[in-house]
C-alpha atoms as a PDB file:
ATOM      1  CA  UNK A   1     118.324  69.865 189.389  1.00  0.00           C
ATOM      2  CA  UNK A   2     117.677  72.931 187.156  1.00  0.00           C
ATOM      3  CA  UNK A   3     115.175  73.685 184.848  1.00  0.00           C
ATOM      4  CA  UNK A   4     115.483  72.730 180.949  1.00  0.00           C
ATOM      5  CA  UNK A   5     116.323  75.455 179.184  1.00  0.00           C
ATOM      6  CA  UNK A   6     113.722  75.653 176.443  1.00  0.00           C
ATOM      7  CA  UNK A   7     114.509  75.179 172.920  1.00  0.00           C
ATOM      8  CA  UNK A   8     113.158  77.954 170.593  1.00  0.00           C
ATOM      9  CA  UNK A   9     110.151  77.428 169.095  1.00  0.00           C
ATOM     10  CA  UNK A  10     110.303  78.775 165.391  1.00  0.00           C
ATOM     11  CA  UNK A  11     111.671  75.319 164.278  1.00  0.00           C
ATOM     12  CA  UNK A  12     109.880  72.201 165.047  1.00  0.00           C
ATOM     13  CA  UNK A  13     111.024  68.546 164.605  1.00  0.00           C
ATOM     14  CA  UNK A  14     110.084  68.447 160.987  1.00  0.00           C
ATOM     15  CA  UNK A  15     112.336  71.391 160.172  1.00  0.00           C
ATOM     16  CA  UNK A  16     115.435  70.838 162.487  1.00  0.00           C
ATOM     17  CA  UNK A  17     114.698  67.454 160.313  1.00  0.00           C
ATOM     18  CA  UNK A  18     115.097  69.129 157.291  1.00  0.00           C
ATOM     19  CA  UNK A  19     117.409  71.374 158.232  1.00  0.00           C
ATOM     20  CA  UNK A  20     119.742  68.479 159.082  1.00  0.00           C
ATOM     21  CA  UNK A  21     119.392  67.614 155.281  1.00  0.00           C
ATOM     22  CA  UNK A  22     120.617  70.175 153.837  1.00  0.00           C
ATOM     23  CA  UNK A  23     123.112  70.475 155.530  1.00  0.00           C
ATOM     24  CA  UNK A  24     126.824  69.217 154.641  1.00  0.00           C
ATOM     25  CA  UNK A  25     128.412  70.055 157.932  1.00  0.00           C
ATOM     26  CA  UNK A  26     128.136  66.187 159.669  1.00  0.00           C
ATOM     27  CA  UNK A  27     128.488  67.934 162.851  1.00  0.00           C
ATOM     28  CA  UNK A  28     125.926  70.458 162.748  1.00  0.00           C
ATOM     29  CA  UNK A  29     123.833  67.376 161.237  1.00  0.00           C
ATOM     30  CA  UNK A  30     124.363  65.318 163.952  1.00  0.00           C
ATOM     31  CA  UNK A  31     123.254  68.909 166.664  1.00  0.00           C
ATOM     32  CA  UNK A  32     119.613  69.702 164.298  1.00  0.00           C
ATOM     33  CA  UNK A  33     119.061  65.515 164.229  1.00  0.00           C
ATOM     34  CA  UNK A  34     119.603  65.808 168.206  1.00  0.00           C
ATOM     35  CA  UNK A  35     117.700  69.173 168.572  1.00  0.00           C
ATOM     36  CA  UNK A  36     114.965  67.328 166.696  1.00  0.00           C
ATOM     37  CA  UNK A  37     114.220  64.517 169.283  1.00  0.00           C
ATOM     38  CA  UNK A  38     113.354  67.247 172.088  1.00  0.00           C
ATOM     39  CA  UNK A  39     111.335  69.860 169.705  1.00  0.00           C
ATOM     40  CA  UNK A  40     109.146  66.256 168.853  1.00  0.00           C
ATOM     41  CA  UNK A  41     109.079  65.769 172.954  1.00  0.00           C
ATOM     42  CA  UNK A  42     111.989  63.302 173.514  1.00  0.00           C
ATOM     43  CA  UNK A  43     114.096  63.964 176.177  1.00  0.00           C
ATOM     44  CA  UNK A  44     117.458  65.199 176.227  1.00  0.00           C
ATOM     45  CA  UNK A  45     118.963  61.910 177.655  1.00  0.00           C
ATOM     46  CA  UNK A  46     118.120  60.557 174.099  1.00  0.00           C
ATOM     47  CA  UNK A  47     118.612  63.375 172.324  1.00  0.00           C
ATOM     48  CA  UNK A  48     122.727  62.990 173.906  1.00  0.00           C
ATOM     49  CA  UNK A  49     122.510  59.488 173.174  1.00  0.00           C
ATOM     50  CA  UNK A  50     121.408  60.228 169.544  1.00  0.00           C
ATOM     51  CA  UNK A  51     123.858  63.017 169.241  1.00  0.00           C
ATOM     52  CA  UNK A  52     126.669  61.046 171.481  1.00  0.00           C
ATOM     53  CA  UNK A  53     127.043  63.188 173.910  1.00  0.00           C
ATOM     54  CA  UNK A  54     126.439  64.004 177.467  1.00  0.00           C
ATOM     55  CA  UNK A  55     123.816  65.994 178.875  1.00  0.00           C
ATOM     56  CA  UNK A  56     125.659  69.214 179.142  1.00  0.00           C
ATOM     57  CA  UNK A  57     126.845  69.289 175.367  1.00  0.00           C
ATOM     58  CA  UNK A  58     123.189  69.083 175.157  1.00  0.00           C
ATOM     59  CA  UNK A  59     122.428  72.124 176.979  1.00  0.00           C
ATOM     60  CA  UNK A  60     125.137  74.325 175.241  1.00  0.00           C
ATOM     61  CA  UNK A  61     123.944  73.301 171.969  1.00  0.00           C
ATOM     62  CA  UNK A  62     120.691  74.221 172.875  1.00  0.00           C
ATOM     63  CA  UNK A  63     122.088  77.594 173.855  1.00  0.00           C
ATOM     64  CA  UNK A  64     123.787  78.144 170.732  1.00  0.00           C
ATOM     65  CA  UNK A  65     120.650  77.011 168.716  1.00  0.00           C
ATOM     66  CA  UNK A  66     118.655  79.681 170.117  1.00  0.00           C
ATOM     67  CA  UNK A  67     120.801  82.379 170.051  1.00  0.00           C
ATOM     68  CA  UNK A  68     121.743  82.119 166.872  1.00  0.00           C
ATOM     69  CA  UNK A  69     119.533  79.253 164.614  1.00  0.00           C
ATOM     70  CA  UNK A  70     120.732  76.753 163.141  1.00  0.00           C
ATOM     71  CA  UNK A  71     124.386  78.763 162.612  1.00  0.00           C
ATOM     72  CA  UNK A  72     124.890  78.704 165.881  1.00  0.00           C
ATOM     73  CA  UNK A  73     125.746  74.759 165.731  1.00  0.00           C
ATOM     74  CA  UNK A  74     128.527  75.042 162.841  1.00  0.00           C
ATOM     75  CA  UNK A  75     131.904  75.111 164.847  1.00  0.00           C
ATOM     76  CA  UNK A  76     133.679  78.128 164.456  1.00  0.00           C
ATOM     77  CA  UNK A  77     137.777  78.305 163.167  1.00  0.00           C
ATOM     78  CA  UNK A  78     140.004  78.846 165.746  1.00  0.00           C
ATOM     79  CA  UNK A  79     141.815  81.813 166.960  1.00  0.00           C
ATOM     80  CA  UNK A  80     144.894  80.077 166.177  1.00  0.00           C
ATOM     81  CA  UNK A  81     148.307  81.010 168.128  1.00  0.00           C
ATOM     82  CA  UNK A  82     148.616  84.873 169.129  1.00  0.00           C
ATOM     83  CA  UNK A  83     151.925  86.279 167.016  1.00  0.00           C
ATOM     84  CA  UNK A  84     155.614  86.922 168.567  1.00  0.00           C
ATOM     85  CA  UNK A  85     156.006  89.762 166.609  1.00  0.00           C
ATOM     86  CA  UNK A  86     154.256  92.964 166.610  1.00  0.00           C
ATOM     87  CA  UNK A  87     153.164  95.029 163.354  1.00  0.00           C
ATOM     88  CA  UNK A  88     156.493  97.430 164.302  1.00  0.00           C
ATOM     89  CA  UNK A  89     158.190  94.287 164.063  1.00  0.00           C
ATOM     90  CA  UNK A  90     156.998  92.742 161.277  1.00  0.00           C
ATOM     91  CA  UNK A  91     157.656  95.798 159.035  1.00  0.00           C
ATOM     92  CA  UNK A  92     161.219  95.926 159.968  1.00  0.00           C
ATOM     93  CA  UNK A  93     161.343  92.342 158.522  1.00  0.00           C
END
């Protein structure tokens, strides 16, 4: 099995806590509450089972956390559909 990757270590429990409080994305709630069992010293099997997830969402949230703080956990819009026309295209219309 590989190792853990290590959550950052600016933020303890208390303020992913907090964090989580603040906050009125549920989703990125739900990521700092889960984030905050392992910076208190949970493991990440309950920290999925507190966030629902598996072990892997786990892993790429802590990823995301620590490249980019607490952002990093607020889903992103989507691309959306590439368009049929090009800009040539679209000015002729």
């Amino acid at each position: 099995m590989a190792a853990a990757v290590p959550l950052r270590s600016d933020f303890d429990a208390e303020a992913l806590r907090a964090l989580a409080k603040g906050s009125r994305d549920p989703a990125q709630t739900r990521r700092l509450l889960a984030l905050s069992v392992v910076a208190a010293g949970g493991t990440r099997s309950e920290a999925a089972e507190i966030g629902g997830v598996g072990l892997q969402t786990v892993r790429d949230w802590v990823v995301a956390f620590n490249a980019d703080g607490p952002s990093g956990l607020i889903d992103g819009k989507a691309p959306g559909a590439r368009p049929r026309l090009n800009a040539d295209q679209r000015d002729i219309l």
